[in-house]
Every structure is written in C-alpha cells, then in structure tokens.
PDB file of N, CA and C in Angstrom:
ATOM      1  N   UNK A   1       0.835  -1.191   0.000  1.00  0.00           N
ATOM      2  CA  UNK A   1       0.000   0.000   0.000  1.00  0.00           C
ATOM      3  C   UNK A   1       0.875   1.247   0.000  1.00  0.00           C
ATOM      4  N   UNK A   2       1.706   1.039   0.414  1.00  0.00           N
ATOM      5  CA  UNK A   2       3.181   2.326   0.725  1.00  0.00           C
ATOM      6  C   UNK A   2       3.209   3.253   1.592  1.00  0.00           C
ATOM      7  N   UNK A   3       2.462   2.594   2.923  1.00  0.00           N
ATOM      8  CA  UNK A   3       2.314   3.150   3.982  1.00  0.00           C
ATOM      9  C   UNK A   3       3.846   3.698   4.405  1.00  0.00           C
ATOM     10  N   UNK A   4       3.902   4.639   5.473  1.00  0.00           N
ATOM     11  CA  UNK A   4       5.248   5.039   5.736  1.00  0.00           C
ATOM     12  C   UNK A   4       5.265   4.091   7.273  1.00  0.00           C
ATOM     13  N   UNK A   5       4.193   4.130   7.861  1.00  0.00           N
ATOM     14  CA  UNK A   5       4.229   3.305   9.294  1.00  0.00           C
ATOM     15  C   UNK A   5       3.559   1.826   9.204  1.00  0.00           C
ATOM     16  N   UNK A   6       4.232   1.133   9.568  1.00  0.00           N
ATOM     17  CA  UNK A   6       3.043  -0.211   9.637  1.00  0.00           C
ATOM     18  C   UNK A   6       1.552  -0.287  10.285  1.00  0.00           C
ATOM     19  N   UNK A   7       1.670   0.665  11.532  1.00  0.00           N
ATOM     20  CA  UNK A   7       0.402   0.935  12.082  1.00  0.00           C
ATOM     21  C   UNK A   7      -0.911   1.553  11.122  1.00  0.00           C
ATOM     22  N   UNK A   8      -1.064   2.490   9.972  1.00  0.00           N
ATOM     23  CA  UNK A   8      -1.730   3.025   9.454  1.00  0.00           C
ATOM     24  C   UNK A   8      -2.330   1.536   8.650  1.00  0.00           C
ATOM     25  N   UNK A   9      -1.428   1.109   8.287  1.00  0.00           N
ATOM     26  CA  UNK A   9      -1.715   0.229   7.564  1.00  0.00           C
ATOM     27  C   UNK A   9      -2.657  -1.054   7.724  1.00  0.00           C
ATOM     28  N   UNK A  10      -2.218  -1.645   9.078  1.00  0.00           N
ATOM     29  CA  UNK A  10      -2.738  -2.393  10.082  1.00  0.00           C
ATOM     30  C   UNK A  10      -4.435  -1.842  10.430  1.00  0.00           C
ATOM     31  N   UNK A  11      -4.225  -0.556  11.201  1.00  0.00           N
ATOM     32  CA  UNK A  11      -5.346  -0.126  11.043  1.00  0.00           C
ATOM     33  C   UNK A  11      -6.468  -0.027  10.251  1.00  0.00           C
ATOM     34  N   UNK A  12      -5.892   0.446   9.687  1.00  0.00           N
ATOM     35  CA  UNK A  12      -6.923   0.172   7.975  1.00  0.00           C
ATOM     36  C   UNK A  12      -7.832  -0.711   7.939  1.00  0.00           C
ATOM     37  N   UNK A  13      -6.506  -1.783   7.738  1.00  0.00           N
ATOM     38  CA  UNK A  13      -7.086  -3.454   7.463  1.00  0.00           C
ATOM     39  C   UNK A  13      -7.849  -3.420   8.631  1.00  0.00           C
ATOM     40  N   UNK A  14      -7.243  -3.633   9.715  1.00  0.00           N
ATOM     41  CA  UNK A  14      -8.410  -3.589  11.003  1.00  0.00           C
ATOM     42  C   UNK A  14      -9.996  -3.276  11.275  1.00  0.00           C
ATOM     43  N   UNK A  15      -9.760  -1.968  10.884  1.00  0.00           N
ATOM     44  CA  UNK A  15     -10.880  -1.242  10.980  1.00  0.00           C
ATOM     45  C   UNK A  15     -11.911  -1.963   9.825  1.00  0.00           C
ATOM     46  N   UNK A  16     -11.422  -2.238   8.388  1.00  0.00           N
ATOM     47  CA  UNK A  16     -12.669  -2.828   7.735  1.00  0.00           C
ATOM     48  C   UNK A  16     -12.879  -4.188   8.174  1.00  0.00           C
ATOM     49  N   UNK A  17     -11.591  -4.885   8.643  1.00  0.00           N
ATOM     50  CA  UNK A  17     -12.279  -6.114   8.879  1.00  0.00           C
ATOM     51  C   UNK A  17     -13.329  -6.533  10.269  1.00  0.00           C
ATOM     52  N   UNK A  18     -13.163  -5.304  11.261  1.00  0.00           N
ATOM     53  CA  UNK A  18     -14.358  -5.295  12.071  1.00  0.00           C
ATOM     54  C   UNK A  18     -15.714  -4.991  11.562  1.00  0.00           C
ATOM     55  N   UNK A  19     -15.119  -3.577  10.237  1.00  0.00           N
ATOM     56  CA  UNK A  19     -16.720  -3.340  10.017  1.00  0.00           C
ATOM     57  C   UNK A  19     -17.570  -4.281   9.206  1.00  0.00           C
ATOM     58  N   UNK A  20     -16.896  -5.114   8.545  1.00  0.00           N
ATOM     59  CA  UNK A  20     -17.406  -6.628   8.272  1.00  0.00           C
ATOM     60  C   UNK A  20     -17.832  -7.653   8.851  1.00  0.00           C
ATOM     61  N   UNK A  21     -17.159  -7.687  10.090  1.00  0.00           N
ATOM     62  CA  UNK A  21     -17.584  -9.062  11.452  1.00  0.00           C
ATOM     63  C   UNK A  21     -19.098  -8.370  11.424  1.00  0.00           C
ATOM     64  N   UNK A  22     -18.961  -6.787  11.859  1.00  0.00           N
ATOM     65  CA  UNK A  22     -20.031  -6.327  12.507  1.00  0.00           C
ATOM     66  C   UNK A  22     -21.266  -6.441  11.667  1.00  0.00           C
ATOM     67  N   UNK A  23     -21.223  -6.488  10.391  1.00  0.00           N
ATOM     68  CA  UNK A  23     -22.017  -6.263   8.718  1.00  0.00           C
ATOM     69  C   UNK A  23     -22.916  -7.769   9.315  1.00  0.00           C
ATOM     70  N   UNK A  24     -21.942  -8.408   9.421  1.00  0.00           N
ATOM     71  CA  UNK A  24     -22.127 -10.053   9.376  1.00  0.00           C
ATOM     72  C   UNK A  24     -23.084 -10.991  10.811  1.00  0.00           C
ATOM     73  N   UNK A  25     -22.833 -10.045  11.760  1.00  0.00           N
ATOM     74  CA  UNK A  25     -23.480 -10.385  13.182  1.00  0.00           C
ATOM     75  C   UNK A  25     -24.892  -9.907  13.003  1.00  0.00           C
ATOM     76  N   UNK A  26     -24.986  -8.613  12.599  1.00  0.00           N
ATOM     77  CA  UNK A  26     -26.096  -8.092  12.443  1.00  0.00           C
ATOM     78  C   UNK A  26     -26.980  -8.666  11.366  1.00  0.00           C
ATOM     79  N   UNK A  27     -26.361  -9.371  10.213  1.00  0.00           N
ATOM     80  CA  UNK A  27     -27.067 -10.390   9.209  1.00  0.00           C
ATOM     81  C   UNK A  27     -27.467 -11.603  10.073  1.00  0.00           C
ATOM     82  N   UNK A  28     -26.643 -12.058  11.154  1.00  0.00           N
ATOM     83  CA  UNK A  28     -26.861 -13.575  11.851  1.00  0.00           C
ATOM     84  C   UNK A  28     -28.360 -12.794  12.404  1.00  0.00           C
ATOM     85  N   UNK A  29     -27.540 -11.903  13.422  1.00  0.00           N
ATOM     86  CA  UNK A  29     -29.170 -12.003  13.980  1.00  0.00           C
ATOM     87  C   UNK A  29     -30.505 -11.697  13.681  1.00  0.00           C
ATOM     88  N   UNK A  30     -30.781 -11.121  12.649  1.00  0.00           N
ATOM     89  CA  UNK A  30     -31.762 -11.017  11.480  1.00  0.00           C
ATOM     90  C   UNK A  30     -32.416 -12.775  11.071  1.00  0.00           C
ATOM     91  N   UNK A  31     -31.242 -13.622  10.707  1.00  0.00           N
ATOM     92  CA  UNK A  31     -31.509 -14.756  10.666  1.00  0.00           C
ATOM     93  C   UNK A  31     -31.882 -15.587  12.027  1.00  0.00           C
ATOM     94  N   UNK A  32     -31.424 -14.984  12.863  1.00  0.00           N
ATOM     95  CA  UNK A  32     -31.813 -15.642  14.241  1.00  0.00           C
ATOM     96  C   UNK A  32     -33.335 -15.346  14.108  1.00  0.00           C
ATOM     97  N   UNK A  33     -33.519 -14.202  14.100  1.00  0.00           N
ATOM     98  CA  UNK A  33     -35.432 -13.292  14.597  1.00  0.00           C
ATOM     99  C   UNK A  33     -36.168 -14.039  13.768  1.00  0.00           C
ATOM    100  N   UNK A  34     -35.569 -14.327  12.500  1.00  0.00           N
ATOM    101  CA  UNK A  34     -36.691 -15.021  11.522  1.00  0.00           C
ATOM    102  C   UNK A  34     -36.906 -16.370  11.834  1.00  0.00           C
ATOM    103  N   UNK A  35     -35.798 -17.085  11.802  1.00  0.00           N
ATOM    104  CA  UNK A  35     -35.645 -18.313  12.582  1.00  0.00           C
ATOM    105  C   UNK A  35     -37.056 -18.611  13.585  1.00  0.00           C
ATOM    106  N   UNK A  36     -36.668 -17.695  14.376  1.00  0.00           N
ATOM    107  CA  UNK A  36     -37.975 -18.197  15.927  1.00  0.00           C
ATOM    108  C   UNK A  36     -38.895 -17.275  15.151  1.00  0.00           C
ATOM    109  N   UNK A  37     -39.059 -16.592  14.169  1.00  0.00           N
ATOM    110  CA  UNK A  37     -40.590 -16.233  14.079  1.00  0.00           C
ATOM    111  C   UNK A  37     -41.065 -17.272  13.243  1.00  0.00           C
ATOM    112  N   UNK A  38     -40.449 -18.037  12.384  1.00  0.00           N
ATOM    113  CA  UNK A  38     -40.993 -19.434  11.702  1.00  0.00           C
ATOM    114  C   UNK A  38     -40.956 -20.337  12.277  1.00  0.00           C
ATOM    115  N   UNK A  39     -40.642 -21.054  13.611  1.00  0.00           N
ATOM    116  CA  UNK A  39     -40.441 -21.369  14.492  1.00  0.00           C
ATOM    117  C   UNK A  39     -42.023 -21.176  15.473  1.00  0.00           C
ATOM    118  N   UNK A  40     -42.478 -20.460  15.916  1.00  0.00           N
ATOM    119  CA  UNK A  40     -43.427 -19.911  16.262  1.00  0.00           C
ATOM    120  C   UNK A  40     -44.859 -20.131  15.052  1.00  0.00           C
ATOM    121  N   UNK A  41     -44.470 -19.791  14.152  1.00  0.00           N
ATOM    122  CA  UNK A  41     -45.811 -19.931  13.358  1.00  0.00           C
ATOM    123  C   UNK A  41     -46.157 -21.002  13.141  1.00  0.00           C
ATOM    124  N   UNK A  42     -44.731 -21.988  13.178  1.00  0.00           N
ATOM    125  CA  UNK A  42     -45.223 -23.939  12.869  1.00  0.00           C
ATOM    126  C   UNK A  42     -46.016 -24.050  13.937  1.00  0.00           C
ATOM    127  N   UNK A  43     -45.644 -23.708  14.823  1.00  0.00           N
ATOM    128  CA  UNK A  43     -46.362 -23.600  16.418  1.00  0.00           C
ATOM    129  C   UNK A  43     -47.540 -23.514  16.326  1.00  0.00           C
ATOM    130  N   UNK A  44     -47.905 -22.258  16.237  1.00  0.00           N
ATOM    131  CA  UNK A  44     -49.161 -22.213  16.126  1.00  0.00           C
ATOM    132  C   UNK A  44     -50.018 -23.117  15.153  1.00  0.00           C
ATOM    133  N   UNK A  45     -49.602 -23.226  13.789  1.00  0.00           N
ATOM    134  CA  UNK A  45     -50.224 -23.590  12.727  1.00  0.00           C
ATOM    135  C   UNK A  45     -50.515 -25.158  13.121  1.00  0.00           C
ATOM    136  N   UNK A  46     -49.660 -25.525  13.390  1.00  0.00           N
ATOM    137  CA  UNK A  46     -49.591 -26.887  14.547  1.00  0.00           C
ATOM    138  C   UNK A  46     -50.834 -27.163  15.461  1.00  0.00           C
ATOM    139  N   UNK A  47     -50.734 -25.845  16.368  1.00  0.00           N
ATOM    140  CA  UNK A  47     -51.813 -26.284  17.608  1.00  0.00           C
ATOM    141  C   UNK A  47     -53.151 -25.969  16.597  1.00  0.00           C
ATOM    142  N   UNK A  48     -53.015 -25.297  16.058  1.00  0.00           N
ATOM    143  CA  UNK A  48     -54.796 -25.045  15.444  1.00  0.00           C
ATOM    144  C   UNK A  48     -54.777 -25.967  14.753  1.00  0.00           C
ATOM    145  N   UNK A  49     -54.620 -26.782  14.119  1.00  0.00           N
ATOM    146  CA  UNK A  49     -54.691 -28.091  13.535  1.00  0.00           C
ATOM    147  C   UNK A  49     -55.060 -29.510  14.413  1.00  0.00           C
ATOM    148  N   UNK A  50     -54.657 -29.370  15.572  1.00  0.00           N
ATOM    149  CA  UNK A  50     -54.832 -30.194  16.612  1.00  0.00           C
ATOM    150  C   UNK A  50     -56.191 -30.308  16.913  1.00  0.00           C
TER     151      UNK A  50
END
C-alpha cells in the first residue's frame, strides 16, 4: 500500500475487517429473529390443527 508506518496500515485493514464481522453479526441475527418467528408460526399452525 506504501504506507510510511506499519500501524496506518494495520489499522486500515483492522478497521474494515471489524466493520465486516459487525455487517455479518447483524445479518446472523436477522436470521436468528426469523428463525424463531418461523419457528413460532409452525407452532401455532400446529396447535390449530390439533
């Protein structure tokens, strides 16, 4: 990259590769909420069938 310090550089990389973990957690738990809300509707759809 032709950083003059290794730290800038590091950083950099750093910094996007958190803001990616973070991109990515916030996608899980999206998939989590949907998860138990389909989860829940078998449920129900279940007991009223009973």
């Amino acid at each position: 990259m032709g950083h003059t310090d290794i730290s800038v550089t590091l950083n950099t990389y750093t910094h996007l590769g958190l803001i990616d973990a973070e991109q990515e957690l916030e996608r899980m738990q999206r998939e989590v909420k949907m998860s138990e809300k389909i989860e829940r509707w078998k449920q129900r759809r279940k007991s009223s069938r009973e």
